[in-house]
Protein backbone atom coordinates (compact mmCIF):
# COMPACT_ATOMS: atom_id res chain seq x y z
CA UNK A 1 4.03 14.52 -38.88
CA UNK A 2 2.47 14.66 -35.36
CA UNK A 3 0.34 11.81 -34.32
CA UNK A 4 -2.51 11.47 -31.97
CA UNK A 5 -1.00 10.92 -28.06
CA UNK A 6 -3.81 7.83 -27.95
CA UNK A 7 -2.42 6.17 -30.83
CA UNK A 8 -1.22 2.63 -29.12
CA UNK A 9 0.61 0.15 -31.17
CA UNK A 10 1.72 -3.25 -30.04
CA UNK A 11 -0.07 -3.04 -26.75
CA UNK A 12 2.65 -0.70 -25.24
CA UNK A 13 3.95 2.04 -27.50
CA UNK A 14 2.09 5.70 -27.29
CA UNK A 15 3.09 7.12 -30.88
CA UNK A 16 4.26 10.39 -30.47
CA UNK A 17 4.98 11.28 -33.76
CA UNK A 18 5.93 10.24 -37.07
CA UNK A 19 9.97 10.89 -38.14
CA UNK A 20 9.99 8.93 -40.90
CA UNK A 21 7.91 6.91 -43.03
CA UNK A 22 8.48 5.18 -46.69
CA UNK A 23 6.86 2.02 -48.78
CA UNK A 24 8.08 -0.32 -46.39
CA UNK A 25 8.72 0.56 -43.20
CA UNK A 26 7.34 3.71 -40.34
CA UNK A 27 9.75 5.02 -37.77
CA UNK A 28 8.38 6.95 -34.72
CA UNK A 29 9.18 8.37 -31.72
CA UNK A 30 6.59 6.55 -29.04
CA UNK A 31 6.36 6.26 -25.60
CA UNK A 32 7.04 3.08 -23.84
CA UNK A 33 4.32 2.34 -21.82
CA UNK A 34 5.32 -0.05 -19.30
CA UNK A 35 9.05 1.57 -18.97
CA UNK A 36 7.79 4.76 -18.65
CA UNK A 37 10.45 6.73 -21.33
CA UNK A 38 10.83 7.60 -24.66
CA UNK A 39 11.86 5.21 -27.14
CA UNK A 40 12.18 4.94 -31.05
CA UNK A 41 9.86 2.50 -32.94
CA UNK A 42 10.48 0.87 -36.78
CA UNK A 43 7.72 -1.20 -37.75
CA UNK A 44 6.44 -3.08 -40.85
CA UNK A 45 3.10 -4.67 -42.61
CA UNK A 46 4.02 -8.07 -44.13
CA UNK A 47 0.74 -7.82 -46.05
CA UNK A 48 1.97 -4.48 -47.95
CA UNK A 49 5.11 -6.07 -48.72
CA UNK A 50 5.97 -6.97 -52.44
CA UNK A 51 9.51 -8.57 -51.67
CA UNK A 52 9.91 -10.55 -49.29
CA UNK A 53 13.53 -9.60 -48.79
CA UNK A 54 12.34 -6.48 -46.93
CA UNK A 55 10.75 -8.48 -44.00
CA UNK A 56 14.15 -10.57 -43.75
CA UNK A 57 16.27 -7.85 -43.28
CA UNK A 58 13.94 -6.38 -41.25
CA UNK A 59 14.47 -9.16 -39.02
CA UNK A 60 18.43 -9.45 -39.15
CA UNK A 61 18.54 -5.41 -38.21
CA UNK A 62 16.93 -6.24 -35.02
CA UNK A 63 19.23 -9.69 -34.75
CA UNK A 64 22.29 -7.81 -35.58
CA UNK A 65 22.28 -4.96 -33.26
CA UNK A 66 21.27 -7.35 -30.15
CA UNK A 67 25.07 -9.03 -31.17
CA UNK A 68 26.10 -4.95 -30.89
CA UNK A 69 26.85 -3.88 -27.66
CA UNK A 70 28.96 -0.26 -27.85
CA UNK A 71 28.53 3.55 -26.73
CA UNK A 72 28.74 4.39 -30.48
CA UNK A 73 26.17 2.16 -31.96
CA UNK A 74 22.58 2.67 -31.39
CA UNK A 75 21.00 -0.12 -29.25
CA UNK A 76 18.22 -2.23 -30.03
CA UNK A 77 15.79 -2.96 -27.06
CA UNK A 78 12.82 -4.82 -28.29
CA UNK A 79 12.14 -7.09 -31.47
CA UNK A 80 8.03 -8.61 -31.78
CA UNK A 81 5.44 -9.36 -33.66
CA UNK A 82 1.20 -9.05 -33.38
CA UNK A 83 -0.54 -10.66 -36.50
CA UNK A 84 1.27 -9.82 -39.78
CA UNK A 85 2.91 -6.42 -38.05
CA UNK A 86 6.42 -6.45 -37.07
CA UNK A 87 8.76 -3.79 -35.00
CA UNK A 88 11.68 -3.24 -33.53
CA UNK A 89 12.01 -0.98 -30.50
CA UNK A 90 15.68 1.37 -30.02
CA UNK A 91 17.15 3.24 -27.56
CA UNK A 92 16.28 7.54 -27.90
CA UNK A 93 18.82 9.08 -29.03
CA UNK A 94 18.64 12.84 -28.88
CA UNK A 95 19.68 14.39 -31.67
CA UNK A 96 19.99 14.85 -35.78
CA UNK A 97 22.33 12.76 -38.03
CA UNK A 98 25.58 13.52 -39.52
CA UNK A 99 23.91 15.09 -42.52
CA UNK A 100 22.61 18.41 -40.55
CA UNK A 101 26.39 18.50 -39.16
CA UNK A 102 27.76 18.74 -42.01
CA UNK A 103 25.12 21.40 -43.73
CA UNK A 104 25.35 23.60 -40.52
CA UNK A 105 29.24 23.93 -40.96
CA UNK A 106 29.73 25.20 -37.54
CA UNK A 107 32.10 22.74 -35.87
CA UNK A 108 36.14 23.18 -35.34
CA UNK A 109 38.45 20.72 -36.80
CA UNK A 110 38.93 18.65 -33.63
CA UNK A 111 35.23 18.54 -33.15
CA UNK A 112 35.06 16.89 -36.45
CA UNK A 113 38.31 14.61 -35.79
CA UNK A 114 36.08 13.67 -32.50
CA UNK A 115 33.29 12.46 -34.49
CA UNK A 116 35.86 10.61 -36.73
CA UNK A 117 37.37 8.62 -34.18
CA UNK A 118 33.64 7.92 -32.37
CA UNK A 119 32.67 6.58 -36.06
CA UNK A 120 35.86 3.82 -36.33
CA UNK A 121 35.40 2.75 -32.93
CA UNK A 122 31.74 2.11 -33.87
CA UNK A 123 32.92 0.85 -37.14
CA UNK A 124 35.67 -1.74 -35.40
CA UNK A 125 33.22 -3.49 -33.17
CA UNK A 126 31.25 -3.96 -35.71
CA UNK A 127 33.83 -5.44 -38.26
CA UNK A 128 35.27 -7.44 -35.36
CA UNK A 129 31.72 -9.54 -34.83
CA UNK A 130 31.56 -10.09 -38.49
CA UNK A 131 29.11 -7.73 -39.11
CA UNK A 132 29.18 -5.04 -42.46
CA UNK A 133 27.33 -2.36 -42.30
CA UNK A 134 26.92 -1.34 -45.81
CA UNK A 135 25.36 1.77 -45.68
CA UNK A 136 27.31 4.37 -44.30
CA UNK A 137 26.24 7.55 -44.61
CA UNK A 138 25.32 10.84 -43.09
CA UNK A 139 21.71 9.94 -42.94
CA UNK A 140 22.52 6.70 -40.99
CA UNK A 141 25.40 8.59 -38.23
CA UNK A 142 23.37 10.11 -35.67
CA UNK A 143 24.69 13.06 -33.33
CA UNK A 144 23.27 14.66 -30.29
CA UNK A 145 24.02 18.28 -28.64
CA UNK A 146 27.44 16.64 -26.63
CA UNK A 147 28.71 15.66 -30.42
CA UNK A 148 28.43 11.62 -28.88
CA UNK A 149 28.00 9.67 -31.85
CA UNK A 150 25.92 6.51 -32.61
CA UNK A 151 25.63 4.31 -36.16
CA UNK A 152 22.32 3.57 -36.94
CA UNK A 153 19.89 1.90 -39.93
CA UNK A 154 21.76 -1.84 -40.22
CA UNK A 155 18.99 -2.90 -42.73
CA UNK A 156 20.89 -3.52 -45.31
CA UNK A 157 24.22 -5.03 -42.90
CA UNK A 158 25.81 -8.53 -44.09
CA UNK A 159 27.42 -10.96 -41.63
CA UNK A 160 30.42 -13.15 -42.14
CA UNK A 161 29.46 -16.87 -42.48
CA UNK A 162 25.81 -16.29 -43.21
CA UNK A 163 23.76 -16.88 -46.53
CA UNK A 164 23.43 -13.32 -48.37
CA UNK A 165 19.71 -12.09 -48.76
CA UNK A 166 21.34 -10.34 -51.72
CA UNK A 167 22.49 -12.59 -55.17
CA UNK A 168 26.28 -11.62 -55.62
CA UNK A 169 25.26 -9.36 -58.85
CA UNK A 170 22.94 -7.03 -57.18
CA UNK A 171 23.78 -3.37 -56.03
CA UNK A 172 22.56 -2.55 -52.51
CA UNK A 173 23.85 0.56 -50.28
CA UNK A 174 23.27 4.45 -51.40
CA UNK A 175 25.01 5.90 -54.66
CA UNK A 176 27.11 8.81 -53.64
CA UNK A 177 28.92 6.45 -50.74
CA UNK A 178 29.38 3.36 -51.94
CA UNK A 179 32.80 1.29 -52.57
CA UNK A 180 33.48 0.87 -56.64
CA UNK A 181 32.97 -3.24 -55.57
CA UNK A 182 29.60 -2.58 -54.44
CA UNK A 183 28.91 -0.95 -57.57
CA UNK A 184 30.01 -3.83 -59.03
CA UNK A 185 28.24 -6.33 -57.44
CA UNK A 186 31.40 -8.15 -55.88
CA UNK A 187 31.27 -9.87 -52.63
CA UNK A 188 31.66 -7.29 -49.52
CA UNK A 189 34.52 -6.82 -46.69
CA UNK A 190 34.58 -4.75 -44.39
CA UNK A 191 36.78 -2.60 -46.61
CA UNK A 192 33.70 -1.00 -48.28
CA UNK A 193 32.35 0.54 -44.84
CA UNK A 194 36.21 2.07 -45.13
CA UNK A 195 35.12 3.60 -48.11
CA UNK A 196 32.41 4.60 -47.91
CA UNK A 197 33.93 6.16 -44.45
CA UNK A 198 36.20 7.96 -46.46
CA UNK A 199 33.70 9.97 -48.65
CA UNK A 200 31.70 10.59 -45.39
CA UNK A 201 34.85 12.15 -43.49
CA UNK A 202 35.79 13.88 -46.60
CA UNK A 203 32.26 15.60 -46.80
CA UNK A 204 32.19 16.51 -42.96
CA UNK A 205 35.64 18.33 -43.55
CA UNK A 206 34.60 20.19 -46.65
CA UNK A 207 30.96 20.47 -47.18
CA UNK A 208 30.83 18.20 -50.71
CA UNK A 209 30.60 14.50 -52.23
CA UNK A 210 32.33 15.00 -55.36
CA UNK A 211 30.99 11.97 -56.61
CA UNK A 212 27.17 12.51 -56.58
CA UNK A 213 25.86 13.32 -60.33
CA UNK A 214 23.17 14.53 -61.66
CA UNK A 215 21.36 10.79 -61.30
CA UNK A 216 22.74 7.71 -60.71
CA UNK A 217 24.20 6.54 -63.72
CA UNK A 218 26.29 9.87 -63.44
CA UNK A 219 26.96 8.79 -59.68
CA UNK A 220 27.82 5.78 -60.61
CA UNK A 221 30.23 6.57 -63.15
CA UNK A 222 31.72 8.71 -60.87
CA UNK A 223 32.55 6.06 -58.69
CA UNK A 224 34.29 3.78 -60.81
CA UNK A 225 35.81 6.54 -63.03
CA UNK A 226 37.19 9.30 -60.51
CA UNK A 227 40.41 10.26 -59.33
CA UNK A 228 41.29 11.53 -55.85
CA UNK A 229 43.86 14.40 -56.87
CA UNK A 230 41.29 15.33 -59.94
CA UNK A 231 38.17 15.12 -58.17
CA UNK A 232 38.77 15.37 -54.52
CA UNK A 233 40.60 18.44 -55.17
CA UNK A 234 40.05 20.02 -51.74
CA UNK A 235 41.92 17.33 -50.53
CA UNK A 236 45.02 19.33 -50.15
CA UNK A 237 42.95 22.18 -47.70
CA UNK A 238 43.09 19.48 -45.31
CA UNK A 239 45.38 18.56 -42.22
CA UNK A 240 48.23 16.62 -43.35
CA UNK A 241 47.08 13.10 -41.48
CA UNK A 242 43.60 13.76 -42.45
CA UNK A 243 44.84 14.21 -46.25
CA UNK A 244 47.04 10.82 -46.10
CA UNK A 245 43.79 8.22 -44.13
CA UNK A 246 41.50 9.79 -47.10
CA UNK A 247 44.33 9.08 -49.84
CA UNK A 248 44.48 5.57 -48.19
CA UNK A 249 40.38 5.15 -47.33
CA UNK A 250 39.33 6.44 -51.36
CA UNK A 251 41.75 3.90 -53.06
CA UNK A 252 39.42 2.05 -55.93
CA UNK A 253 41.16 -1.04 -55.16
CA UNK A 254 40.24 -2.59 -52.12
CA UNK A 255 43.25 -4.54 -51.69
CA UNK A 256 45.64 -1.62 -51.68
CA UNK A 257 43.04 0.18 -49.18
CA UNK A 258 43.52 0.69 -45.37
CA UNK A 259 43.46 -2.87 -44.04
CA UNK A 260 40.70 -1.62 -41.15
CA UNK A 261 39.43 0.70 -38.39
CA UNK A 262 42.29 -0.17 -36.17
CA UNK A 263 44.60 0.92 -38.95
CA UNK A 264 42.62 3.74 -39.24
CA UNK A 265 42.36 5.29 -36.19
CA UNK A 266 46.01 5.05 -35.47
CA UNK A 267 46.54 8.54 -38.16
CA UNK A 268 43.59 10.29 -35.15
CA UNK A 269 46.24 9.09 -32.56
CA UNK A 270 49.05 10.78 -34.35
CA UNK A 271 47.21 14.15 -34.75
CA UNK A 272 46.46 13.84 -31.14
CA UNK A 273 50.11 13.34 -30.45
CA UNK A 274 51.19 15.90 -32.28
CA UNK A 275 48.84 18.35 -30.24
CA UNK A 276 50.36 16.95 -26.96
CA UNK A 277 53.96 17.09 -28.14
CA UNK A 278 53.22 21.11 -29.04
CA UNK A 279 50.80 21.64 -25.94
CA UNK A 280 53.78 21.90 -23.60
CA UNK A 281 56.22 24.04 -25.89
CA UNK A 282 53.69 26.59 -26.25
CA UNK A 283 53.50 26.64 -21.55
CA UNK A 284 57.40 26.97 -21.66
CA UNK A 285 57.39 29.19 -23.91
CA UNK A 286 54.91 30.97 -22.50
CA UNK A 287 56.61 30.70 -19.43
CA UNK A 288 60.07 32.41 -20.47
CA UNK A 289 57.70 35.32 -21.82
CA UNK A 290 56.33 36.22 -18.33
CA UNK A 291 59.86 35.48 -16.98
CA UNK A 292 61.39 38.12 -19.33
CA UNK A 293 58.29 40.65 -18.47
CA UNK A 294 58.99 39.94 -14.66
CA UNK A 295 62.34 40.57 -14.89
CA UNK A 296 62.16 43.99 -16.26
CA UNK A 297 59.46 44.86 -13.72
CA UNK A 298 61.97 43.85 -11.30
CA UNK A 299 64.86 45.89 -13.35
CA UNK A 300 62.65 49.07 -13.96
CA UNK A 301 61.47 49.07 -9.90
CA UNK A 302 64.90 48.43 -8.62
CA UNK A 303 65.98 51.23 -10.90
CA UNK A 304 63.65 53.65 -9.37
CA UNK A 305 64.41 52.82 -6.32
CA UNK A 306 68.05 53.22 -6.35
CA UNK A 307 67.89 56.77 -8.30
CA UNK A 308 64.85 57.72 -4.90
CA UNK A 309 66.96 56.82 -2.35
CA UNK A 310 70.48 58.45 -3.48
CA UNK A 311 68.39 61.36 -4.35
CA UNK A 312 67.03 61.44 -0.40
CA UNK A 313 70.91 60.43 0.37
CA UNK A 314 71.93 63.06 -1.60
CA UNK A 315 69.90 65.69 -0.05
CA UNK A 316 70.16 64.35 3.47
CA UNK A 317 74.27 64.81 3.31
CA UNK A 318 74.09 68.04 1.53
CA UNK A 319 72.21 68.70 4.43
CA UNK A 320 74.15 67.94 6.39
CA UNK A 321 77.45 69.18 4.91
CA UNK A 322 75.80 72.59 4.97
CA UNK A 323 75.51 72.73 8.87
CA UNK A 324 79.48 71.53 9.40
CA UNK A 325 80.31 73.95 7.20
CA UNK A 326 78.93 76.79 9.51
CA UNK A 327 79.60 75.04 12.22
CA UNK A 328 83.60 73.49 11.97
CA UNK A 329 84.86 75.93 9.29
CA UNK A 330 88.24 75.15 10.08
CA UNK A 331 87.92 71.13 8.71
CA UNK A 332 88.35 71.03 5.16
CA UNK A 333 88.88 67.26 5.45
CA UNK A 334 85.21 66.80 6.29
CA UNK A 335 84.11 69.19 3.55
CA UNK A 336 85.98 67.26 1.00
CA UNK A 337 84.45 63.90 2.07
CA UNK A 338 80.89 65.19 2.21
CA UNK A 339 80.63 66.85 -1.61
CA UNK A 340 82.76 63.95 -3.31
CA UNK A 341 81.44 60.88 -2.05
CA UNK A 342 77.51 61.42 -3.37
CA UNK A 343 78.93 62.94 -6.50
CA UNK A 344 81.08 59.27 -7.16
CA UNK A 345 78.28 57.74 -6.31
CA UNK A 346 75.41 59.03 -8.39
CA UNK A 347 77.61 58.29 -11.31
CA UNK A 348 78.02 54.95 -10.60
CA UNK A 349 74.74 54.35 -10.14
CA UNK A 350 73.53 56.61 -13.47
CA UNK A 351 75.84 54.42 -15.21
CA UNK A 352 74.16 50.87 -14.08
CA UNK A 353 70.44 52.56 -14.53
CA UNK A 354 71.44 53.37 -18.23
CA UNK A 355 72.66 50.05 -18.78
CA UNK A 356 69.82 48.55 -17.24
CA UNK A 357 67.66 50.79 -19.31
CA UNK A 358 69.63 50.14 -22.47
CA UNK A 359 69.26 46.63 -21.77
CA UNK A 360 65.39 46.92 -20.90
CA UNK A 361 65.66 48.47 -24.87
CA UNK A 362 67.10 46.05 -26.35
CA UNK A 363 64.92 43.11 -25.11
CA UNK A 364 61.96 45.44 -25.94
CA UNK A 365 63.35 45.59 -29.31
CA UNK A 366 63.79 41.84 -29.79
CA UNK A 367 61.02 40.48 -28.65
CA UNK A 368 58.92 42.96 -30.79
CA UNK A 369 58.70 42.06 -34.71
CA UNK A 370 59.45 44.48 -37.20
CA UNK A 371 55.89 44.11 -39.19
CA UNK A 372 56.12 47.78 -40.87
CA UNK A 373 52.90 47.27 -42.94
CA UNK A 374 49.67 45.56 -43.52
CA UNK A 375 47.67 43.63 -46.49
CA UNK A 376 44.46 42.77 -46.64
CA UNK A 377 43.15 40.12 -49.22
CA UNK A 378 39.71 39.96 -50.67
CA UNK A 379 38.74 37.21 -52.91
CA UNK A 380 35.42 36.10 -54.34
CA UNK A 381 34.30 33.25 -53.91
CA UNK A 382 37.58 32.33 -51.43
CA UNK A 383 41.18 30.79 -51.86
CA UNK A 384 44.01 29.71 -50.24
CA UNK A 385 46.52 32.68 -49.62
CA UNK A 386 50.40 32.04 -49.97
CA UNK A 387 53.09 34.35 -49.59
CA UNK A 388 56.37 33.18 -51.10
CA UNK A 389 54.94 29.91 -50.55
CA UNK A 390 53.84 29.84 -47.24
CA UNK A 391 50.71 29.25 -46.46
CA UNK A 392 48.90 31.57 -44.78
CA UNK A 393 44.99 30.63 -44.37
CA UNK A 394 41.54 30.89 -46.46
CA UNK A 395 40.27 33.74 -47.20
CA UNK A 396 37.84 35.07 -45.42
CA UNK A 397 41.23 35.76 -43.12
CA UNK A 398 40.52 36.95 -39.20
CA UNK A 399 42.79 39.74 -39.74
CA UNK A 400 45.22 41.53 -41.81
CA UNK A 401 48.80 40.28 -42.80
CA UNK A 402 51.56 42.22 -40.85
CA UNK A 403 54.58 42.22 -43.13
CA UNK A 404 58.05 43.85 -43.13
CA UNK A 405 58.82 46.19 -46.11
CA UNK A 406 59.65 44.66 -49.30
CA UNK A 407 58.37 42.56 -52.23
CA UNK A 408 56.17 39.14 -51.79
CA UNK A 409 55.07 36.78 -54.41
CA UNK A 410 51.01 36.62 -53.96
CA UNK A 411 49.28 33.18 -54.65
CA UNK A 412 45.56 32.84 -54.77
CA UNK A 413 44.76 28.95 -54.97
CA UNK A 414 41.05 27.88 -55.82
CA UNK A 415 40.65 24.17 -56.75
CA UNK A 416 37.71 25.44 -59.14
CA UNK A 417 39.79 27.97 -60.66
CA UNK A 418 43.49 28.77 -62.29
CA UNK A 419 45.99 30.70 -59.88
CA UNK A 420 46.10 33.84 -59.36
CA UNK A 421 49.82 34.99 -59.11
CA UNK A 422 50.75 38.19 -58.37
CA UNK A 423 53.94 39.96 -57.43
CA UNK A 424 53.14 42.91 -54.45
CA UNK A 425 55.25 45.51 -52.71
CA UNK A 426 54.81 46.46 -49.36
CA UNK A 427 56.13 50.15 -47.73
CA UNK A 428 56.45 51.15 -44.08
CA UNK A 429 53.09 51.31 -42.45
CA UNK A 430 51.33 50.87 -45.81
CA UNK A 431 48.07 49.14 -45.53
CA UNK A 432 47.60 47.69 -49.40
CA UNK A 433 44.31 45.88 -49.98
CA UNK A 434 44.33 43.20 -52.70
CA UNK A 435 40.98 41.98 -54.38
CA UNK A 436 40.49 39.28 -56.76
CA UNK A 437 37.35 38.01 -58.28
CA UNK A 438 38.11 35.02 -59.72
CA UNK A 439 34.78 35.10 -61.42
CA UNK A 440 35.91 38.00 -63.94
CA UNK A 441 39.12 36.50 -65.22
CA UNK A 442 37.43 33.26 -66.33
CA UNK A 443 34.61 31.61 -68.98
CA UNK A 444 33.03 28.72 -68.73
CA UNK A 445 32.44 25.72 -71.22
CA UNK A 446 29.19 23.81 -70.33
CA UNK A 447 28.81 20.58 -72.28
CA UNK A 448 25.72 18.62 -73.02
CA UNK A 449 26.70 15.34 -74.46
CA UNK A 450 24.55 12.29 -75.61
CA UNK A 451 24.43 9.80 -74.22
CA UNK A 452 28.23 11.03 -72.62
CA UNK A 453 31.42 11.33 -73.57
CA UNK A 454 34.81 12.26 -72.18
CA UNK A 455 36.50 15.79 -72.89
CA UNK A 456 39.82 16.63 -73.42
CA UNK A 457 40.82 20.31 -74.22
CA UNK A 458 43.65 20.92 -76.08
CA UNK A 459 44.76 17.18 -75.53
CA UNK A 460 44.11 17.62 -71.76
CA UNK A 461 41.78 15.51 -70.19
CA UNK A 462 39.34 17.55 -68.25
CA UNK A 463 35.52 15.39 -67.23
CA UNK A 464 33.41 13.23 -68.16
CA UNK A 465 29.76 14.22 -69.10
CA UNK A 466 27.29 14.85 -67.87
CA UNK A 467 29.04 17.75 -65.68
CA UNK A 468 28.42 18.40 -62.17
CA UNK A 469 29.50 22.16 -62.70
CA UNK A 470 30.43 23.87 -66.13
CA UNK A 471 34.35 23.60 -66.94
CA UNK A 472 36.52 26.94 -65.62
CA UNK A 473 38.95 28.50 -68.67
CA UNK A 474 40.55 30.80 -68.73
CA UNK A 475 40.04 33.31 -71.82
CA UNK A 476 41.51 32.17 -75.18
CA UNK A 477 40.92 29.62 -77.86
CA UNK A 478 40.85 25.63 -77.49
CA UNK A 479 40.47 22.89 -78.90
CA UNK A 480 38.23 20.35 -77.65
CA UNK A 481 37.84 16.73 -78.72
CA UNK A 482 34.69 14.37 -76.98
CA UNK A 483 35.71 10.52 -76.98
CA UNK A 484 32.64 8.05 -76.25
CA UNK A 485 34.28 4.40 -76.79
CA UNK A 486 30.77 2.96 -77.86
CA UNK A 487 31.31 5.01 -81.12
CA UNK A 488 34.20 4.88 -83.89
CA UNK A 489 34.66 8.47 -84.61
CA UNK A 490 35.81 11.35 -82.56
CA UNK A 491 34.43 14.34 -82.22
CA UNK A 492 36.39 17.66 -82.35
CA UNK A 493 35.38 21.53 -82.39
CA UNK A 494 37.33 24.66 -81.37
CA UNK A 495 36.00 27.31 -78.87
CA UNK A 496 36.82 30.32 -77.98
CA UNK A 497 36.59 31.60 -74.48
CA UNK A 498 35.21 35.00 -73.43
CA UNK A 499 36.07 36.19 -69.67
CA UNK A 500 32.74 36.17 -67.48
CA UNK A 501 31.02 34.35 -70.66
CA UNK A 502 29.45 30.79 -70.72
CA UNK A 503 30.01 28.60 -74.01
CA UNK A 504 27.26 25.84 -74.19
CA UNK A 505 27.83 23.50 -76.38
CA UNK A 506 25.99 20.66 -77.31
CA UNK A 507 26.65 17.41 -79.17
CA UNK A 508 25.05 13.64 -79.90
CA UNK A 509 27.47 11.11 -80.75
CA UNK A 510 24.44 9.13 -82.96
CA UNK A 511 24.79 12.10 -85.62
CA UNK A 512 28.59 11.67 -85.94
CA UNK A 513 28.08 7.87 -86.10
């Protein structure tokens, strides 16, 4: 919301305009008078203040950034007071936070790993002062256009050795990203900005928080109940180091967590390695490549050449051979020297440019794969493509799959729903086009449980209510059983599932009590 340019505050800040505003606390972007640039302002009314907690942190955000001194965490300027009015005056920072990243969903995986690495570092000399931040999140990770990062928002931060403003049962951070501890009202370490890290990272590489409900009791159950192969299930779609700091940042016990940033950013410098290790293969062998094609330029020129200038040898002596004969008639000697010579000759030589050319052939021939025919693969809504278990990309692929003639094993993987297996044949430049909806092989089982209650079908654990999406089946008949511990008695049902067709079924535990 825009505000009037002569809007002063403080004696020395020209509001600009309003980005954010809630019961507590205003944030704008202002002009600092006296400096002459841009800065960002937070202020806050003691007199329309309920708790006086608010005011108190208010006053450690400002006293724990000036303790903060790094490229990656956004740097506090100012901290004053007029009358019962407080603020607290940053550096600008041009840009959006994390959250926009991550809905855009237009960076490459080492622009991502970039951001990762910025947000440890950040993370690390904060942990290393004492200071936890305790709400991490995409809101509070701000990026500009150059993808330099900054932490912001350390409201709600704790530091080592100092009285709590918070009693040891109380919940403060976001649901969605924080540690099962803070949930639980334990006292903090560091480990919980790991966490909460974790969930953050995990989102930025595929798009979702698979631990936000519906509200927060779902979210909250969620957090203390989940399980990273179960619910993190795109887990796997991830690079390998990426997939093992995630199974180490998301562990629900804290002391069998990632001990801290440090530890953390050493899996970045591995991928990095990794890269550098490859980064030269790839130049040599490059290099031998442009060797080979040099070489047969050099073969295929030198070949001409030779077969040009015994044909202007040729034809020079025959020539030649021609005006002896007329000439000495009487000198068979010289006759027989001039017609045998070229003749011995030109074999020779057609026998080396054939083997050169042969040769040329060959290496052709080698360094071309036989791919003989092509498949394309359609799938709706996507899927990880493997072809006798290799894994060949997510759908939507660049291109099609070159193959040599014969029969693959298809696998269509889609954490959502079952496999798709398929056995395929591919002829000599056949292009075969394989689509799957994965839509119209499946039904859905939506259940509506009071107050919740944990499903199992056919003995299989599947969710706990209330669902985030409907359960995927595939079609068939089931039995389903719905376990609440706060009541005695179980309760069962069977279904049956329809493809393309959504069972809702709904129960409440106080009518089987």
């Amino acid at each position: 919301m825009p505000q009037n340019s002569n809007t002063i505050l403080f004696d020395r800040f020209e509001i600009l305009e309003t980005l954010k505003k809630d019961q507590q606390t205003t944030v704008y972007l202002a002009n600092h008078i006296y400096l002459g640039k841009k800065i960002i302002l937070k202020t806050l009314s003691a007199d329309e203040l309920s708790d006086k907690t608010f005011l108190d942190r208010f006053k450690r955000e400002a006293k724990i950034l000036a303790q903060l001194d790094h490229k990656n965490v956004i740097k506090v300027l100012d901290f004053g007071t007029s009358e019962n009015k407080f603020y607290i005056s940053f550096e600008y920072f041009e840009g959006s936070d994390l959250r926009k990243i991550i809905n855009e969903n237009n960076l490459s995986i080492d622009d991502k790993i970039n951001l990762c690495i910025q947000l440890f570092k950040a993370l690390d000399a904060a942990h290393q002062r004492g200071i936890i931040h305790r709400d991490i999140k995409p809101e509070n990770i701000l990026v500009n256009s150059k993808l330099e990062l900054k932490i912001a928002d350390f409201g709600l931060a704790s530091v080592r050795d100092e009285n709590i403003l918070t009693h040891k049962s109380s919940i403060v951070g976001t649901p969605g990203y924080m540690s099962p501890e803070q949930i639980r009202g334990e006292e903090l370490t560091p480990l919980t900005d790991l966490f909460s890290s974790g969930i953050v990272i995990y989102e930025l590489f595929t798009g979702e928080n698979p631990l936000i409900g519906k509200d927060i009791s779902a979210t909250i159950n969620n957090i203390l109940n989940f399980k990273i192969e179960r619910d993190f299930s795109k887990l796997h779609t991830l690079p390998g180091e990426i997939q093992n700091l995630l199974q180490e940042l998301l562990r629900k016990n804290f002391t069998k967590r990632i001990k801290s940033a440090p530890d953390a950013l050493e899996y970045f410098k591995r991928i990095q390695k990794t890269e550098e290790e490859n980064r030269p293969v790839a130049i040599e062998k490059k290099s031998q490549k442009n060797k080979v094609i040099i070489s047969l330029i050099i073969i295929l020129f030198l070949s001409a050449a030779t077969i040009t200038l015994n044909f202007i040898l040729k034809e020079d002596k025959d020539t030649t051979g021609i005006s002896e004969e007329k000439t000495f008639q009487s000198t068979p000697e010289l006759e027989d020297s001039v017609q045998e010579e070229p003749v011995e000759t030109l074999i020779v030589q057609n026998e080396l440019i054939n083997k050169n050319e042969k040769e040329i052939i060959n290496e052709a021939e080698v360094s071309q794969p036989l791919l003989n025919g092509k498949l394309f693969v359609e799938v709706s809504p996507w899927a990880n493509v493997f072809l006798n278990g290799q894994n060949i990309g997510t759908t939507p692929l660049n291109s099609a799959i070159e193959l040599k003639p014969g029969t693959y094993e298809l696998k269509l993987i889609h954490p959502d729903f079952p496999d798709f297996i398929d056995s395929i044949e591919i002829k000599t430049e056949e292009e075969k086009t394989v689509k799957v909806n994965f839509y119209d092989e499946v039904g859905f089982l939506d259940c509506k449980i009071f107050p919740w209650g944990e499903i199992y079908i056919n003995g299989e654990y599947k969710n706990t209510t209330p669902l985030r999406k409907p359960i995927v089946l595939l079609p068939g008949e089931y039995k389903i059983k719905i376990v609440n511990p706060g009541y005695s008695k179980e309760i069962d049902d069977v279904i049956i599932i329809k493809a393309k067709e959504t069972i809702a079924v709904k129960y409440n535990f106080e009518n089987y009590h």
